[in-house]
PDB file of N, CA and C in Angstrom:
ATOM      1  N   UNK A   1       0.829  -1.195   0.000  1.00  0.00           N
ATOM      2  CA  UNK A   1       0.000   0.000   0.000  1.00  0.00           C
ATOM      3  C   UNK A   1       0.866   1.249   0.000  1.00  0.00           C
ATOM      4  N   UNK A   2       1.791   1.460   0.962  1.00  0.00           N
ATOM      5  CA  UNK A   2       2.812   2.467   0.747  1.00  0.00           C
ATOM      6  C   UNK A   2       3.658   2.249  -0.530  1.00  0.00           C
ATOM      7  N   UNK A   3       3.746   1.262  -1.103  1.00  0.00           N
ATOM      8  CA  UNK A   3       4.806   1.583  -2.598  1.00  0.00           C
ATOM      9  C   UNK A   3       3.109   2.448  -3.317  1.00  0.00           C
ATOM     10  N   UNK A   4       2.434   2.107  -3.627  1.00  0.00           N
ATOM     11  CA  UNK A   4       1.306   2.852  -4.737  1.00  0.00           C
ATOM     12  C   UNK A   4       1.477   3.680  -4.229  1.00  0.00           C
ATOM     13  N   UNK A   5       1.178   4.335  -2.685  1.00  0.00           N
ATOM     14  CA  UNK A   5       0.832   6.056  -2.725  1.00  0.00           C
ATOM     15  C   UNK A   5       1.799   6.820  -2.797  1.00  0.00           C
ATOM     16  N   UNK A   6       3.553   6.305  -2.852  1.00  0.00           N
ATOM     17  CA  UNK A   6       4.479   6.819  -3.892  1.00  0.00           C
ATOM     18  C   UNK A   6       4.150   7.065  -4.597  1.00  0.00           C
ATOM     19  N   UNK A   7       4.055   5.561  -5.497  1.00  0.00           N
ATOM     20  CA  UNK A   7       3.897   6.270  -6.976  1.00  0.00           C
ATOM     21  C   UNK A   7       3.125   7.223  -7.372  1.00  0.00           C
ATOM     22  N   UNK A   8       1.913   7.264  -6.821  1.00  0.00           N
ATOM     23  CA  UNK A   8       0.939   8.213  -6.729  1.00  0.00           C
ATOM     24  C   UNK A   8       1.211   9.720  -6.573  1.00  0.00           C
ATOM     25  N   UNK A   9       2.073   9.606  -5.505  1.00  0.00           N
ATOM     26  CA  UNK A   9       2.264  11.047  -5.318  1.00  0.00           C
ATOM     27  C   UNK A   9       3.599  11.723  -6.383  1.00  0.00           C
ATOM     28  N   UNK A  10       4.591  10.468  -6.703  1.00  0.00           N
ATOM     29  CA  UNK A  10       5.654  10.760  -7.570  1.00  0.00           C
ATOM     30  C   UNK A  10       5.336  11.451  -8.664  1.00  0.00           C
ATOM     31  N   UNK A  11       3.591  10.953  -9.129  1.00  0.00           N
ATOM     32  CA  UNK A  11       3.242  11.415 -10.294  1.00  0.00           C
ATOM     33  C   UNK A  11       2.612  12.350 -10.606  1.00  0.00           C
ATOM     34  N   UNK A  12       1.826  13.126  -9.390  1.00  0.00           N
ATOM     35  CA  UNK A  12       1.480  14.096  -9.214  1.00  0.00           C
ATOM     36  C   UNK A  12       2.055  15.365  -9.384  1.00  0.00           C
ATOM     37  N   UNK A  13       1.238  16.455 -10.797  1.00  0.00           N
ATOM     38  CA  UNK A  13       2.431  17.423 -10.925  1.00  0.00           C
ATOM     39  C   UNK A  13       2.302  18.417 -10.084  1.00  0.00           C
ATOM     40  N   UNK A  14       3.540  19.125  -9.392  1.00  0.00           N
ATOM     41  CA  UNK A  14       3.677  19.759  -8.543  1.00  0.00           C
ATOM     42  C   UNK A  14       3.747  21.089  -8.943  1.00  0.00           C
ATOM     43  N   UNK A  15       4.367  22.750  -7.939  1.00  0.00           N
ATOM     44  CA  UNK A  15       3.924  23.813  -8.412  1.00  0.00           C
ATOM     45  C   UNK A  15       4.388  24.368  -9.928  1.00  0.00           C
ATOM     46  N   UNK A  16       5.566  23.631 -10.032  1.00  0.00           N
ATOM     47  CA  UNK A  16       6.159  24.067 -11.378  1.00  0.00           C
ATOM     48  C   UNK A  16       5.426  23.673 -12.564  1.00  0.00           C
ATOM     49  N   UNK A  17       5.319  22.464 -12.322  1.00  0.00           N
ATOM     50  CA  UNK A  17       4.043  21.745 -13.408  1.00  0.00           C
ATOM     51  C   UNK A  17       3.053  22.401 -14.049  1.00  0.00           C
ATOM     52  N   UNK A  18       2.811  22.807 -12.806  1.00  0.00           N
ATOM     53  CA  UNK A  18       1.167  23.767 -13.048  1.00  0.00           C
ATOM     54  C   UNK A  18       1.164  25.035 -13.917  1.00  0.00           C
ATOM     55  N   UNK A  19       2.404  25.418 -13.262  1.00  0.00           N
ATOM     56  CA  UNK A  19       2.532  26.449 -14.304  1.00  0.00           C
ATOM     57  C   UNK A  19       2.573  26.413 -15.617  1.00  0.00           C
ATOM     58  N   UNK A  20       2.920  25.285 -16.027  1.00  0.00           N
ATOM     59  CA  UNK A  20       4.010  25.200 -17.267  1.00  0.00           C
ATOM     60  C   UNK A  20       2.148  24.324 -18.026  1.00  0.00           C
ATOM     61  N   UNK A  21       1.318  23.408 -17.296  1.00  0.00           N
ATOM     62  CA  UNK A  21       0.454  23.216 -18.226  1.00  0.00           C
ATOM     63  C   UNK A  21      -0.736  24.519 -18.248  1.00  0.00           C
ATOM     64  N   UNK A  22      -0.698  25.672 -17.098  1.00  0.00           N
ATOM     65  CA  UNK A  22      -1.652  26.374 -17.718  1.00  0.00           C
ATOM     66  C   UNK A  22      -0.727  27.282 -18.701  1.00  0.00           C
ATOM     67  N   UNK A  23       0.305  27.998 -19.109  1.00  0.00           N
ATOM     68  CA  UNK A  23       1.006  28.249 -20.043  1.00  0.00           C
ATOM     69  C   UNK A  23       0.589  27.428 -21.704  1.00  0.00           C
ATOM     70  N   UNK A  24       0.658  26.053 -21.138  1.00  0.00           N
ATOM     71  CA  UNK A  24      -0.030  25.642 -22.413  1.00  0.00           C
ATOM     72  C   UNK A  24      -1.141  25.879 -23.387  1.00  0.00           C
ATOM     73  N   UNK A  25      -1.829  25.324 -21.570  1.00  0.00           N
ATOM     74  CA  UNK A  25      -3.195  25.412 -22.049  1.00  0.00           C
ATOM     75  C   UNK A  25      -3.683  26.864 -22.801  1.00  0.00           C
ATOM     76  N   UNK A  26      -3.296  28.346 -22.351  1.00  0.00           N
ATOM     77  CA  UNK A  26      -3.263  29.624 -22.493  1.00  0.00           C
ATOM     78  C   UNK A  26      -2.561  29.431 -23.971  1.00  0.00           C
ATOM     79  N   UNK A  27      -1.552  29.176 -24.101  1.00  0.00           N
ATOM     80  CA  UNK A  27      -1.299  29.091 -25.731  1.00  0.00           C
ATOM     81  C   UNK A  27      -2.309  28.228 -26.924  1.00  0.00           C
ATOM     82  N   UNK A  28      -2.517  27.406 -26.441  1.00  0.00           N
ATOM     83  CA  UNK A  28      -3.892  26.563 -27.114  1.00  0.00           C
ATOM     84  C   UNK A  28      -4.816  26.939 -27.426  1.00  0.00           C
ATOM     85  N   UNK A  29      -5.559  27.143 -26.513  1.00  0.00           N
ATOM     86  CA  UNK A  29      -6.874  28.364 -26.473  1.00  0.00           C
ATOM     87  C   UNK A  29      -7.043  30.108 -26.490  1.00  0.00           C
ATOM     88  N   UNK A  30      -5.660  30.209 -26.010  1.00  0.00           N
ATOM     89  CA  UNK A  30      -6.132  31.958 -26.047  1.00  0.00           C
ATOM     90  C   UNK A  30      -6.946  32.360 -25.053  1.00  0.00           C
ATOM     91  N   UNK A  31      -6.482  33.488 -24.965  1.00  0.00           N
ATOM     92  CA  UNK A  31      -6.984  34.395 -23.510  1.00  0.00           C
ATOM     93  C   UNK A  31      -9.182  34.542 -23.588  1.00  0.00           C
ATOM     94  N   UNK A  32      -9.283  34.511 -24.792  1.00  0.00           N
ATOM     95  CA  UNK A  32     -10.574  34.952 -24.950  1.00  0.00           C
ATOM     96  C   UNK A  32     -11.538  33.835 -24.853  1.00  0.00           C
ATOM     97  N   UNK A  33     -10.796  32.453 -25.364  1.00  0.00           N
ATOM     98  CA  UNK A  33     -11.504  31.605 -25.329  1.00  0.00           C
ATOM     99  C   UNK A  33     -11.491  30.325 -23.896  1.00  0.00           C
ATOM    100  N   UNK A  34     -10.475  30.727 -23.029  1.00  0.00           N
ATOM    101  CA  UNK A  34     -10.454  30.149 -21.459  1.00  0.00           C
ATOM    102  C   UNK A  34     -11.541  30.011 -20.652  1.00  0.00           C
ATOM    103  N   UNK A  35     -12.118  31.381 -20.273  1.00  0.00           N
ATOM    104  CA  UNK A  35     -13.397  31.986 -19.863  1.00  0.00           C
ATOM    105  C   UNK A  35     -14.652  30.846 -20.488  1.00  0.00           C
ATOM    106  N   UNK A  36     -14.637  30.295 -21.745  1.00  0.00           N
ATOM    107  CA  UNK A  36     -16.038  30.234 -22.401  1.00  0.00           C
ATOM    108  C   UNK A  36     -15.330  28.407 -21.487  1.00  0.00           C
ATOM    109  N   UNK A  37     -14.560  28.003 -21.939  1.00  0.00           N
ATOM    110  CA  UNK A  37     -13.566  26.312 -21.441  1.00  0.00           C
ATOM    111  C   UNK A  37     -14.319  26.275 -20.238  1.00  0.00           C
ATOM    112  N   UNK A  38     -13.863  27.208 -18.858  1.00  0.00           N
ATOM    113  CA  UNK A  38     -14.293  27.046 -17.649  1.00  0.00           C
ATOM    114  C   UNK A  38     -15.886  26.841 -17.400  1.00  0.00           C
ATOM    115  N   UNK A  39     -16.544  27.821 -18.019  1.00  0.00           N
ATOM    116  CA  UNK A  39     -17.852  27.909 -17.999  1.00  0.00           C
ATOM    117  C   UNK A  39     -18.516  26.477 -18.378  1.00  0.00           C
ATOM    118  N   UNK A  40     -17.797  25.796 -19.706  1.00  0.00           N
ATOM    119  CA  UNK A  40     -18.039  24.477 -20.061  1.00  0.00           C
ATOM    120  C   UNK A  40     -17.958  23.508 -19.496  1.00  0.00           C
ATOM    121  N   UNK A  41     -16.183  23.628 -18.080  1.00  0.00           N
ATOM    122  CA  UNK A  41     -16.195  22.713 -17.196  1.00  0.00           C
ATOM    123  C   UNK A  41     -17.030  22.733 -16.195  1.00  0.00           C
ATOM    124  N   UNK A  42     -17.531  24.078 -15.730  1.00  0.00           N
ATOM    125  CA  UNK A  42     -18.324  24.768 -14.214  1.00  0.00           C
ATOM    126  C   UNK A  42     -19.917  23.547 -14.875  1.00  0.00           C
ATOM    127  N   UNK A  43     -20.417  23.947 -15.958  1.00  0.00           N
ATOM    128  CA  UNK A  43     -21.894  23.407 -16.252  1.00  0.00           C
ATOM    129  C   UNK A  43     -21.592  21.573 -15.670  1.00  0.00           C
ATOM    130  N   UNK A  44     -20.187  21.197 -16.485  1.00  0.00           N
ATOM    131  CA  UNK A  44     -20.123  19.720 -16.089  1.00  0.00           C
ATOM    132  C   UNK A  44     -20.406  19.144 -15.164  1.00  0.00           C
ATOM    133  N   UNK A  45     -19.011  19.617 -14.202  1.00  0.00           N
ATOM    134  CA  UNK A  45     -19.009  19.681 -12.354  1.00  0.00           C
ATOM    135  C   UNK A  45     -20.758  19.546 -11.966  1.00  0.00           C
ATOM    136  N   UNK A  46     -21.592  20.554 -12.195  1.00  0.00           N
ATOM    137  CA  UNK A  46     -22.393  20.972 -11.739  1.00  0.00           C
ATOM    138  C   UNK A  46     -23.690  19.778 -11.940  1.00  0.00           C
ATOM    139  N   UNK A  47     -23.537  19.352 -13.373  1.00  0.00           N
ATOM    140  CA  UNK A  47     -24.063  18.297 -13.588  1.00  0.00           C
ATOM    141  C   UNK A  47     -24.192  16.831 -12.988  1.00  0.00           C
ATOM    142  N   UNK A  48     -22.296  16.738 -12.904  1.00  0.00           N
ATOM    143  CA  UNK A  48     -22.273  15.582 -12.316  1.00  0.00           C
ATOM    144  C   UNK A  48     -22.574  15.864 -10.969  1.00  0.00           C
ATOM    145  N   UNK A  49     -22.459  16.550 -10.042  1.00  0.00           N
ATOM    146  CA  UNK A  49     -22.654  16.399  -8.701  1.00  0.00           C
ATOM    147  C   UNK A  49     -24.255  16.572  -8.303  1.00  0.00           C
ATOM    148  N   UNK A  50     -25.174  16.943  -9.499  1.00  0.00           N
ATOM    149  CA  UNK A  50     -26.797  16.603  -9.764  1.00  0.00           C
ATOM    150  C   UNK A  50     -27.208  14.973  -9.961  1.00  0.00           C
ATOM    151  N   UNK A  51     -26.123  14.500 -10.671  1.00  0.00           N
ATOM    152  CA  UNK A  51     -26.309  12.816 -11.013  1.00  0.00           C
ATOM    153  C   UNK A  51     -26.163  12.001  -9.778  1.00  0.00           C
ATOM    154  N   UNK A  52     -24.797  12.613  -8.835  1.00  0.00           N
ATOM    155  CA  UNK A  52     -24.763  12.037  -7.595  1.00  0.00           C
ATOM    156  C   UNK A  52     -25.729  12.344  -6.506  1.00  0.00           C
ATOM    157  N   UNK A  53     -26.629  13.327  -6.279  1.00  0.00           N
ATOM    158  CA  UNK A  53     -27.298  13.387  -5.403  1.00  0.00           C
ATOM    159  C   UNK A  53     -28.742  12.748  -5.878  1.00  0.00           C
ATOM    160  N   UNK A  54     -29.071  12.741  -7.144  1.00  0.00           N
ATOM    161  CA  UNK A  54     -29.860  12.301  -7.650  1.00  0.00           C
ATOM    162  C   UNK A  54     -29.851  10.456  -7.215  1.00  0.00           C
ATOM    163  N   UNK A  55     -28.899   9.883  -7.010  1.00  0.00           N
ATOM    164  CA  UNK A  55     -28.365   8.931  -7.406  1.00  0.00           C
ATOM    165  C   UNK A  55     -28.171   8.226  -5.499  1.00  0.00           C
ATOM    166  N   UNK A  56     -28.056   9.421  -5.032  1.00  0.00           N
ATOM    167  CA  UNK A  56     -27.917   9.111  -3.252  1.00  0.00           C
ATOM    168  C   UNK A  56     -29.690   8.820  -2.387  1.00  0.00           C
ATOM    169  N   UNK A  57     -30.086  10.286  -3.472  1.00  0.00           N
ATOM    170  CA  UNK A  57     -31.345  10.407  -2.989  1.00  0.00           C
ATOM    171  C   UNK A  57     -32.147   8.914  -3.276  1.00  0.00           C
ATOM    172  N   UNK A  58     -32.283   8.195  -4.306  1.00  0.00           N
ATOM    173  CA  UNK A  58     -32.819   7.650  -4.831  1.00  0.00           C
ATOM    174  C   UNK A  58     -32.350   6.323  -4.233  1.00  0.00           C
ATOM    175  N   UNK A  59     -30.891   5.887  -3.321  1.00  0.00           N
ATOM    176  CA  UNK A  59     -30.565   4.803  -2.551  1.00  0.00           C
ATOM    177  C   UNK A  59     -31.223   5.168  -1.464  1.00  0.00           C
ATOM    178  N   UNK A  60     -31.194   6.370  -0.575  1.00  0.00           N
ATOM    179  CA  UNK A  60     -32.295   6.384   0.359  1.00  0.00           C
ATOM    180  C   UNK A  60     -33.730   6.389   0.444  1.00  0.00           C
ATOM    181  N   UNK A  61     -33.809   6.244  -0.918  1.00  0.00           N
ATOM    182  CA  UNK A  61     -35.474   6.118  -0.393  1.00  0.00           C
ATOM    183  C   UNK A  61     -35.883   4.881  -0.920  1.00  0.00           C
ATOM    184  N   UNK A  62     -34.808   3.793  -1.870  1.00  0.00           N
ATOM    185  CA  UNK A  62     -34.931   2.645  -1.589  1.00  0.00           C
ATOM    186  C   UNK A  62     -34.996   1.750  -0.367  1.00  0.00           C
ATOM    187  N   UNK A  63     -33.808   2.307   0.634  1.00  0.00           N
ATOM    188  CA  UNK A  63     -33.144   2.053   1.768  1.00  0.00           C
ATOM    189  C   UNK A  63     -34.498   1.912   2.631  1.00  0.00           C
ATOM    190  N   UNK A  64     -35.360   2.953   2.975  1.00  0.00           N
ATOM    191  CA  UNK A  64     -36.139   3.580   3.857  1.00  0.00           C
ATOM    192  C   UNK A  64     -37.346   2.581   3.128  1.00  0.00           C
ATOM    193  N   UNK A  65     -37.594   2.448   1.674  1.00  0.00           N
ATOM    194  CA  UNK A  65     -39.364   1.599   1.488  1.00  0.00           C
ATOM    195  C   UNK A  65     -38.890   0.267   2.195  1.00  0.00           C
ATOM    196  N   UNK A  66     -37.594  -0.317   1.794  1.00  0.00           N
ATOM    197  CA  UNK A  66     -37.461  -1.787   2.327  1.00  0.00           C
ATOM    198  C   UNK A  66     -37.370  -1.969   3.597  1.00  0.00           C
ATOM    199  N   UNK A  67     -37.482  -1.380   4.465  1.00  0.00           N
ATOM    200  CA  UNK A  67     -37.043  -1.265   5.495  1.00  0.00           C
ATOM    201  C   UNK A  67     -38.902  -1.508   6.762  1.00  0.00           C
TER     202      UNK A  67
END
């Protein structure tokens, strides 16, 4: 268990990293079109964490008829 969360963490990019992939990413897309990206990821997020409560709600009230 401790060799994986090495590797795990070995692979994890750290502060320099970060920099260097939003640099990318900013060359890829452009300053104008980042803003519209986030908004695209924000709707996702937002979605999926609707599927999970949707999805919790719906084990508890299985939970609760069988019961």
């Amino acid at each position: 268990m401790q060799s994986l969360l090495s590797i795990l963490l070995l692979s994890m990019p750290g502060g320099p990293e970060w920099i260097i992939i939003l640099i990318v990413v900013l060359l890829l897309f452009g300053g104008k079109k980042i803003p519209e990206l986030m908004k695209g990821i924000g709707k996702g997020v937002k979605g999926f964490k609707e599927g999970l409560k949707e999805i919790e709600d719906e084990i508890k009230d299985d939970s609760s008829t069988t019961k």
